[in-house]
Protein backbone atom coordinates (compact mmCIF):
# COMPACT_ATOMS: atom_id res chain seq x y z
CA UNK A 1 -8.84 9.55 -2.14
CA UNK A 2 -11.45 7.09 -3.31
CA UNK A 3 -11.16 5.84 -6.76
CA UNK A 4 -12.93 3.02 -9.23
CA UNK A 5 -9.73 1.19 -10.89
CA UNK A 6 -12.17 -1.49 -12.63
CA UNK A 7 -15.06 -0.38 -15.23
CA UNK A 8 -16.83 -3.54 -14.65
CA UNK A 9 -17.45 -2.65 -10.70
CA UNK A 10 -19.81 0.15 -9.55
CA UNK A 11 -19.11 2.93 -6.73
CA UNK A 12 -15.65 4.19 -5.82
CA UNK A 13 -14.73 1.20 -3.52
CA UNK A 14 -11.10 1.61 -3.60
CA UNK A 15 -9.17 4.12 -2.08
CA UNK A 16 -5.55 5.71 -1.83
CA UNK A 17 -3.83 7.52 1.48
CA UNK A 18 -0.45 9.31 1.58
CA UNK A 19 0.71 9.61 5.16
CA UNK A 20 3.78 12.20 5.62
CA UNK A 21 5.94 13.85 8.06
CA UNK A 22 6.94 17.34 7.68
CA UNK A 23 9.89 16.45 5.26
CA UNK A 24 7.75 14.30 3.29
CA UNK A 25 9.06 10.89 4.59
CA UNK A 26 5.75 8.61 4.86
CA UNK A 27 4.13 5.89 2.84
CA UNK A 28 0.83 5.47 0.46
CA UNK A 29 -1.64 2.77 0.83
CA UNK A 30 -3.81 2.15 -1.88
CA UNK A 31 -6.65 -0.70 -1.54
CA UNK A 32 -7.97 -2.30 -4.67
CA UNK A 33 -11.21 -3.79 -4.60
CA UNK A 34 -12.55 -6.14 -7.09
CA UNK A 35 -15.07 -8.60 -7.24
CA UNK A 36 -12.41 -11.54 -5.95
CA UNK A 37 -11.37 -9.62 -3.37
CA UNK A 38 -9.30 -6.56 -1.88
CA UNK A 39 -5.75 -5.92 -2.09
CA UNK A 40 -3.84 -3.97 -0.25
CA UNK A 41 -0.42 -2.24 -0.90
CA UNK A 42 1.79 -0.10 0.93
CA UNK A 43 4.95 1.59 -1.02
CA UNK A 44 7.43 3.93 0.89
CA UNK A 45 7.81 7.65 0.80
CA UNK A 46 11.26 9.65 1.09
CA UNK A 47 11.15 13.27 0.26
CA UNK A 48 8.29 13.29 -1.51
CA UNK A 49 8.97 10.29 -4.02
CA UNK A 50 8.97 6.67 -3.78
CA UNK A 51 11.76 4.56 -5.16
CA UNK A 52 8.48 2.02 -6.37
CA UNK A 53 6.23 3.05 -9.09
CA UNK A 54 3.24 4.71 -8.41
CA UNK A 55 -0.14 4.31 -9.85
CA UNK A 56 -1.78 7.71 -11.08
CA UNK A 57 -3.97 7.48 -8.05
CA UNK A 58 -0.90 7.35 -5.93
CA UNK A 59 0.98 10.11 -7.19
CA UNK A 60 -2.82 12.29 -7.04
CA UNK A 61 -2.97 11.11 -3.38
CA UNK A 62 1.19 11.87 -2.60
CA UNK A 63 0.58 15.43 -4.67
CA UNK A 64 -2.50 16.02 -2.12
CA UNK A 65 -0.69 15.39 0.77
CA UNK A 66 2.87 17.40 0.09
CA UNK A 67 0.50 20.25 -0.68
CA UNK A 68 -1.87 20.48 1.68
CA UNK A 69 1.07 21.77 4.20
């Protein structure tokens, strides 16, 4: 899922992925970019939730992928 996170920058440059296995275990990577640079995190996935917190964009991306089973 691509996403803008910053108002300042134009064009959805950033983007979100949930990866998962068929009991939900996985991981999200989100990539920020801003006009300093790009930032990348990845947070863990078990059964659907992640013991880190997740940006809105995260939990869009996680939703996404448990549903599109």
């Amino acid at each position: 899922m691509r996403f803008n996170p910053f108002n300042e920058m134009g064009g959805n440059q950033s983007f979100v992925i949930a990866l998962l296995d068929d009991k939900n275990n996985g991981f999200v990577i989100s990539s920020l970019f801003s006009k300093e640079g790009n930032r990348v995190y990845a947070k863990t996935v078990k059964a659907g939730k992640s013991d880190h917190m997740l940006s809105s964009e995260e939990v869009e991306a996680l939703n996404m992928a448990i549903n599109s089973k």
